[in-house]
N, C-alpha and C. Protein backbone atom coordinates (compact mmCIF):
# COMPACT_ATOMS: atom_id res chain seq x y z
N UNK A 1 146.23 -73.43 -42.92
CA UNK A 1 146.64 -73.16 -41.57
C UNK A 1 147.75 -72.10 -41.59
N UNK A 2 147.74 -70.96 -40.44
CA UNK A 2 148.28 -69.99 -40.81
C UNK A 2 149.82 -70.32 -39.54
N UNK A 3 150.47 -69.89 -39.23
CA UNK A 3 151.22 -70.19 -38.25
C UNK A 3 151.35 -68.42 -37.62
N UNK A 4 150.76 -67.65 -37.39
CA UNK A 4 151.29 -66.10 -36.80
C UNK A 4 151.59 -66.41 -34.91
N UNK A 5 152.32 -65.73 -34.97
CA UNK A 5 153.21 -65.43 -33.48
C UNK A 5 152.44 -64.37 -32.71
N UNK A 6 150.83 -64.47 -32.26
CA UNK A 6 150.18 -63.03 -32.10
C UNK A 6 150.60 -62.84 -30.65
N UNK A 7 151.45 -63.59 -29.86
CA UNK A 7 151.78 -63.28 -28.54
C UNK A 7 153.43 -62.43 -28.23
N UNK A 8 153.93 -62.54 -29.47
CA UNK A 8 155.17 -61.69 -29.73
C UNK A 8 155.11 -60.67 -30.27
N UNK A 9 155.75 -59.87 -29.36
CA UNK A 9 156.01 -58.28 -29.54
C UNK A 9 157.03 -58.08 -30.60
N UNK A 10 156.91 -56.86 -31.53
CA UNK A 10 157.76 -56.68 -31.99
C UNK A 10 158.82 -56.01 -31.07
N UNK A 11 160.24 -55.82 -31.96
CA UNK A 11 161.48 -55.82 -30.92
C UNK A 11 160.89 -54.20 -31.32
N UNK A 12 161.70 -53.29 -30.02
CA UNK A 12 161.84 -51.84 -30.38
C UNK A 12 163.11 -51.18 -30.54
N UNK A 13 163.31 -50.52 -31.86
CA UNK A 13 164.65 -50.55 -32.48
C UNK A 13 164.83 -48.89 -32.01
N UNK A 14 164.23 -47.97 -31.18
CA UNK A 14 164.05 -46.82 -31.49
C UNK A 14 165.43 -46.15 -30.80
N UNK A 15 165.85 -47.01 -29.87
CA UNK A 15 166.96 -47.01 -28.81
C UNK A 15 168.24 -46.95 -29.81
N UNK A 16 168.35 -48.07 -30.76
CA UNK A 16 169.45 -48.27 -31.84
C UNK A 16 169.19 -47.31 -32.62
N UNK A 17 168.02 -46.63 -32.70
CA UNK A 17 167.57 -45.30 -34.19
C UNK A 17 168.68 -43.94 -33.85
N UNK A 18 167.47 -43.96 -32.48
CA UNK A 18 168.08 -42.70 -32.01
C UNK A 18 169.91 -42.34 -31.65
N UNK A 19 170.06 -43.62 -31.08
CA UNK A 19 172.07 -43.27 -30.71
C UNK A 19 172.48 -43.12 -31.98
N UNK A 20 172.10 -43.78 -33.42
CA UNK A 20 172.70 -43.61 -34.41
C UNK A 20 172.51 -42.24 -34.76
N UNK A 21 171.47 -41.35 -35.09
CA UNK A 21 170.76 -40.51 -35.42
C UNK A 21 171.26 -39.42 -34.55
N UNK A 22 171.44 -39.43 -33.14
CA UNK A 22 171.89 -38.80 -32.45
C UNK A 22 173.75 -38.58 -33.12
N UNK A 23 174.65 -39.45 -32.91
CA UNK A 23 175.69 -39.84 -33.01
C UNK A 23 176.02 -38.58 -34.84
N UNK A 24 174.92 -39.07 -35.64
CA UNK A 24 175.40 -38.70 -36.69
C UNK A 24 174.64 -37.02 -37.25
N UNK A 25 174.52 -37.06 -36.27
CA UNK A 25 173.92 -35.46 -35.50
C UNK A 25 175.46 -34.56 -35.24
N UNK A 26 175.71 -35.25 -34.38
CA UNK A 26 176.77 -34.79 -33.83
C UNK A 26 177.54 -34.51 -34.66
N UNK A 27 178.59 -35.74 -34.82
CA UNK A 27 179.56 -35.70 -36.78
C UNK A 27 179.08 -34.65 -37.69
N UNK A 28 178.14 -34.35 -37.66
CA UNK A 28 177.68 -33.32 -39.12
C UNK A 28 177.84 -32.05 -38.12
N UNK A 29 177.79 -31.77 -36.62
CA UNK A 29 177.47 -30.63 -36.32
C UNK A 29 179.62 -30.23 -36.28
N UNK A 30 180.10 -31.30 -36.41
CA UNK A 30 181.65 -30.62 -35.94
C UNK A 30 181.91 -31.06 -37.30
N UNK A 31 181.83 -31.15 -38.05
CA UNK A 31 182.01 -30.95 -39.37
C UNK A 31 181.83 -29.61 -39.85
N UNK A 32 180.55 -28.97 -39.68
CA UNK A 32 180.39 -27.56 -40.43
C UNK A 32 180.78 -26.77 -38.85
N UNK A 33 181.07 -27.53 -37.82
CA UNK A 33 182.39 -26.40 -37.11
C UNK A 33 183.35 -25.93 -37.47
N UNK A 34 184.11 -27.26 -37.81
CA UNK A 34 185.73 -27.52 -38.33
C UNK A 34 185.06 -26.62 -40.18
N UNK A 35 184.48 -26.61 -40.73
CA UNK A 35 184.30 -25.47 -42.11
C UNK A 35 184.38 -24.03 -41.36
N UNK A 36 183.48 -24.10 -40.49
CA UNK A 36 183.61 -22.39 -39.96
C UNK A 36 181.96 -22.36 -39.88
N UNK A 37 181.32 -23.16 -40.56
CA UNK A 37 179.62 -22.79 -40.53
C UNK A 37 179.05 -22.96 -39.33
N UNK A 38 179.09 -21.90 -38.35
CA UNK A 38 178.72 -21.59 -37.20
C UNK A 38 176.93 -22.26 -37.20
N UNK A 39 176.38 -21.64 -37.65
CA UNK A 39 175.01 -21.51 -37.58
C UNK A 39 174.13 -22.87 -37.89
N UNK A 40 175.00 -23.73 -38.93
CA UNK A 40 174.66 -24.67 -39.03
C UNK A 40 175.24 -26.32 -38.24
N UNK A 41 176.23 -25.90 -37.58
CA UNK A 41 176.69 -26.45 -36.60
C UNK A 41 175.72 -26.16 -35.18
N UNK A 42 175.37 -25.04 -34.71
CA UNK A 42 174.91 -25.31 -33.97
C UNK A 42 173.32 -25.91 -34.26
N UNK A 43 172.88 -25.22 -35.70
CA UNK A 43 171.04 -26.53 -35.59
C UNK A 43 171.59 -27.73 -35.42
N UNK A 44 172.41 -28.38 -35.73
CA UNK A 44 172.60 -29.72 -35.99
C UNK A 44 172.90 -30.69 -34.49
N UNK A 45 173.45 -29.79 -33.76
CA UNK A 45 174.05 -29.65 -32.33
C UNK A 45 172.62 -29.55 -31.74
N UNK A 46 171.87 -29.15 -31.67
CA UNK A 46 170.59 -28.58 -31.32
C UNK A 46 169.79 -29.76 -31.79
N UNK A 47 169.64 -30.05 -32.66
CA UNK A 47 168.50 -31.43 -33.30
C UNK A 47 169.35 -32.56 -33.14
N UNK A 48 170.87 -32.58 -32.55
CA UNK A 48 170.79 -34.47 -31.95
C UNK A 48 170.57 -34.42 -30.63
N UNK A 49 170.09 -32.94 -29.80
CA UNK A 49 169.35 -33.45 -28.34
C UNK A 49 167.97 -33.86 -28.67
N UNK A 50 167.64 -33.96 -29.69
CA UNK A 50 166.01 -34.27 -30.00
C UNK A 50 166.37 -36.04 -29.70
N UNK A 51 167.51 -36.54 -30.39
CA UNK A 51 167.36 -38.37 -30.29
C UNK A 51 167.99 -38.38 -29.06
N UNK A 52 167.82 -38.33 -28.25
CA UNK A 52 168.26 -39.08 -26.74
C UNK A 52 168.94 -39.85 -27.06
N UNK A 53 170.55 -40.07 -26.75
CA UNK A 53 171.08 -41.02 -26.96
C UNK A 53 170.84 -42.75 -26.12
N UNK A 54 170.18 -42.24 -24.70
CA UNK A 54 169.93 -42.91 -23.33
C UNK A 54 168.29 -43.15 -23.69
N UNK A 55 168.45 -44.10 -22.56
CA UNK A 55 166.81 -45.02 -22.52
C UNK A 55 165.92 -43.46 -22.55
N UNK A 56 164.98 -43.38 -22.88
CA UNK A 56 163.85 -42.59 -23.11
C UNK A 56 163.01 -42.70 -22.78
N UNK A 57 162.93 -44.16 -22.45
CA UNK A 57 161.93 -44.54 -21.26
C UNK A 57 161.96 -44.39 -19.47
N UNK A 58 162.72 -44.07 -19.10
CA UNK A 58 163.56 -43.60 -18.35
C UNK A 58 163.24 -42.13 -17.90
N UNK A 59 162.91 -41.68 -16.81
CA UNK A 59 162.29 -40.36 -16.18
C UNK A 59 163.79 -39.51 -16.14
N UNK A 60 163.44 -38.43 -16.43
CA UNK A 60 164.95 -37.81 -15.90
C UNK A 60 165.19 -37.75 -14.47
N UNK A 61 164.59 -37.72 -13.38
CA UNK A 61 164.85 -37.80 -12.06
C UNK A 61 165.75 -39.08 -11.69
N UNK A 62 165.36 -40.22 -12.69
CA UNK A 62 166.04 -41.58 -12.12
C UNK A 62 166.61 -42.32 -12.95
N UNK A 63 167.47 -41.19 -13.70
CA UNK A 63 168.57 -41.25 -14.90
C UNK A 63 169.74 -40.97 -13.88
N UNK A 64 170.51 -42.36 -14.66
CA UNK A 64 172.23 -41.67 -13.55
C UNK A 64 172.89 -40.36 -13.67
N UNK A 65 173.76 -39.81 -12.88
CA UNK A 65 174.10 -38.72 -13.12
C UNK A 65 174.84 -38.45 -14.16
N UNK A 66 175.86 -39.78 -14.73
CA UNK A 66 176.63 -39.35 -16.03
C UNK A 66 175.65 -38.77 -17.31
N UNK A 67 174.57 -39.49 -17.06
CA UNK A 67 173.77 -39.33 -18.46
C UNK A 67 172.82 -37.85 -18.70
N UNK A 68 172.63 -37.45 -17.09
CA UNK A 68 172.13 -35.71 -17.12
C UNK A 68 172.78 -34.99 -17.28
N UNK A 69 174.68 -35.44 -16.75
CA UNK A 69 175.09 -34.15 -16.84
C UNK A 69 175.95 -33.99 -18.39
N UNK A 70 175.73 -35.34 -19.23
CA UNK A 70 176.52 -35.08 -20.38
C UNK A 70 174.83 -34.39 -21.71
N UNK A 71 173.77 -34.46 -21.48
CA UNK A 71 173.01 -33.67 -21.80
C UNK A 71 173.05 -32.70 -21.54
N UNK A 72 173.01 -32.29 -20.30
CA UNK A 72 173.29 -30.55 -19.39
C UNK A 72 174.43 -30.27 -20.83
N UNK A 73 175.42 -30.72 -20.49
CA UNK A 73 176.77 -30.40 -20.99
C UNK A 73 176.61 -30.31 -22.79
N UNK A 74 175.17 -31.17 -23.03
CA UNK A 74 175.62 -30.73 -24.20
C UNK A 74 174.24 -29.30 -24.75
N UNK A 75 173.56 -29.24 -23.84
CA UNK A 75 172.72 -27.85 -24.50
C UNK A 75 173.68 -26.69 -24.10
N UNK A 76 174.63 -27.00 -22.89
CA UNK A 76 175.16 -25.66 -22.97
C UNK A 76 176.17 -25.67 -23.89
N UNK A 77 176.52 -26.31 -24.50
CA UNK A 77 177.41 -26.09 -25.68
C UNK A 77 176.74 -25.30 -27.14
N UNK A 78 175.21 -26.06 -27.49
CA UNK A 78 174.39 -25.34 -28.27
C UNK A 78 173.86 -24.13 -27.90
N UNK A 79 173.75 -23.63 -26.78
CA UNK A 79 173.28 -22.30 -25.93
C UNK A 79 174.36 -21.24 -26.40
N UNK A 80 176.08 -22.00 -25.81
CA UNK A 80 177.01 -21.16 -26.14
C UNK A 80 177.48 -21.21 -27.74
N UNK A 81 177.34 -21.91 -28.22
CA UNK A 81 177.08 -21.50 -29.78
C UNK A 81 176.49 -20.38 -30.10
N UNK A 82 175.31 -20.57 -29.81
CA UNK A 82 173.85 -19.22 -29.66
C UNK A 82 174.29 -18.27 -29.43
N UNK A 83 175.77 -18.13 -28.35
CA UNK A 83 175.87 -17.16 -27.67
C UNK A 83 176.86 -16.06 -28.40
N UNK A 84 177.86 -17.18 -29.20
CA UNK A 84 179.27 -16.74 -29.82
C UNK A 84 178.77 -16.29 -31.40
N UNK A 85 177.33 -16.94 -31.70
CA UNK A 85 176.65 -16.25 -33.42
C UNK A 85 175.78 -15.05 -33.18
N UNK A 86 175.70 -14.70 -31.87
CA UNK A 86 174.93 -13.50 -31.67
C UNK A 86 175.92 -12.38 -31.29
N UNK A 87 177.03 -12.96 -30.68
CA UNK A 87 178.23 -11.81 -30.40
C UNK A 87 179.06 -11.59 -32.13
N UNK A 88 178.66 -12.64 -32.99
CA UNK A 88 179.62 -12.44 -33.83
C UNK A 88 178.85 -11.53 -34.84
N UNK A 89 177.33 -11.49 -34.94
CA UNK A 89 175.98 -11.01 -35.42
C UNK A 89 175.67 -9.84 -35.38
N UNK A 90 175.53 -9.23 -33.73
CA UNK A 90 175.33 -7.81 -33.67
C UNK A 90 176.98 -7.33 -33.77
């Protein structure tokens, strides 16, 4: 006799993946700020908007406003990165 739980879902951890993943996105991107490594500060800056720190399940239309505008707030920080390695470039 087997005992399986086939009516239980597994839990979804992707919420805890991503804030971590996101979070340690971040740390590595002001790390090779604070070195001076422009370029690699901003990929890194750039690939923790990939983990959503916020539900993901969640439409952006009917996401609170803190949580759009600290995304907004953070591509334009990777944009102006973009902006300050291309002024520093040409």
């Amino acid at each position: 006799m087997t005992t399986t739980k086939e009516n239980e879902k597994p839990k979804d951890l992707t919420f805890k993946y991503n804030r971590f993943l996101y979070g340690a996105f971040v740390v590595l991107a002001m790390v090779f700020l604070a070195t001076g490594q422009l370029t690699s500060a901003m990929s890194n800056l750039g690939i923790a908007l990939i983990f959503d720190p916020f539900d993901q399940k969640v439409a952006w239309q009917n996401r609170p406003l803190y949580q759009r505008a600290w995304l907004l707030v953070h591509l334009v920080l990777v944009l102006g990165l973009l902006v300050v390695w291309a002024i520093e470039k040409f």
